[in-house]
Protein backbone atom coordinates (compact mmCIF):
# COMPACT_ATOMS: atom_id res chain seq x y z
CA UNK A 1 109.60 109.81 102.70
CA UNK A 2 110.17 106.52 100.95
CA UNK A 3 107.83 104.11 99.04
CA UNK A 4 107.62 102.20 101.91
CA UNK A 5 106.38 104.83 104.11
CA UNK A 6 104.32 106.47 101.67
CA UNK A 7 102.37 102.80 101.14
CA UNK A 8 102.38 102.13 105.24
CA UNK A 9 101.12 105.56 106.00
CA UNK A 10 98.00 105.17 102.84
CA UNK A 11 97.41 101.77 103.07
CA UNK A 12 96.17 102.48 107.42
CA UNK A 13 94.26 105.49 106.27
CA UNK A 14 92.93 103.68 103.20
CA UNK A 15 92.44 100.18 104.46
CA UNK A 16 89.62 99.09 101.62
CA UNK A 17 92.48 99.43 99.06
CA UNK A 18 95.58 97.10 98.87
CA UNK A 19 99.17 97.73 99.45
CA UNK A 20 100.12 96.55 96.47
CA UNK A 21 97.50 98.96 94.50
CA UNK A 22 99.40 101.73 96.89
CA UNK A 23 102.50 100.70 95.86
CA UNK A 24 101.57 100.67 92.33
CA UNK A 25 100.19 104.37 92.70
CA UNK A 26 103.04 105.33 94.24
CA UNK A 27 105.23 104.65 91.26
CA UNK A 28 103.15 105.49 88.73
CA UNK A 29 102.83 109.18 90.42
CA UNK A 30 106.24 109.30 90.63
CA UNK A 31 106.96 108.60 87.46
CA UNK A 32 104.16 111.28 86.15
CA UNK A 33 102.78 113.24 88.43
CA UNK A 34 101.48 116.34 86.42
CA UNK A 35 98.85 113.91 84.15
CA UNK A 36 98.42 111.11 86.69
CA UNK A 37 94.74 111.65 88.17
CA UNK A 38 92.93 110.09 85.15
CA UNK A 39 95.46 107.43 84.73
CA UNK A 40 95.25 106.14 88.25
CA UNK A 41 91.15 106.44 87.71
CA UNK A 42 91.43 103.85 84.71
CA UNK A 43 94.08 101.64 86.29
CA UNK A 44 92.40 101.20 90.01
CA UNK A 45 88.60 102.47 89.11
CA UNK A 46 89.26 105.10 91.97
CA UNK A 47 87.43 108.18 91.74
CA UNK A 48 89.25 111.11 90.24
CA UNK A 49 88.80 113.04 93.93
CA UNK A 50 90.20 110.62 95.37
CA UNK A 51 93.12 109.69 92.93
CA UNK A 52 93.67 114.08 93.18
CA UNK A 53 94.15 113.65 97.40
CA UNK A 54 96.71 110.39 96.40
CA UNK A 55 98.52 112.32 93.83
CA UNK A 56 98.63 115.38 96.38
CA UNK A 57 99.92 113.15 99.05
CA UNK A 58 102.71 111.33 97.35
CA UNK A 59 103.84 114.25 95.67
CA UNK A 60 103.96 116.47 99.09
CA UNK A 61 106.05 113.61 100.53
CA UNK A 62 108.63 112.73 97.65
């Protein structure tokens, strides 16, 4: 999938958070995903859980 999808597809099952926040966690998994939870926790304020099921998302569709 591309960015685009990967934001479309998280930002309808995760409406609370902003595309552009998606968007944003989409390239900064990309660029790191191995020692990206507690990066996207400080960034956003997300909880690590949740940053894990992002991470685990982008990364299964990149």
């Amino acid at each position: 999938m591309d960015r685009y999808e990967i934001v479309i597809y998280l930002a309808d099952r995760y409406s609370h958070i902003e595309p552009k926040e998606l968007g944003r966690a989409v390239d900064i998994v990309r660029s790191d995903p191995d020692g990206v939870t507690f990066r996207l926790a400080a960034e956003f304020g997300w909880e690590p859980s949740f940053c894990e099921d992002i991470r685990d998302y982008i990364v299964e569709r990149s």
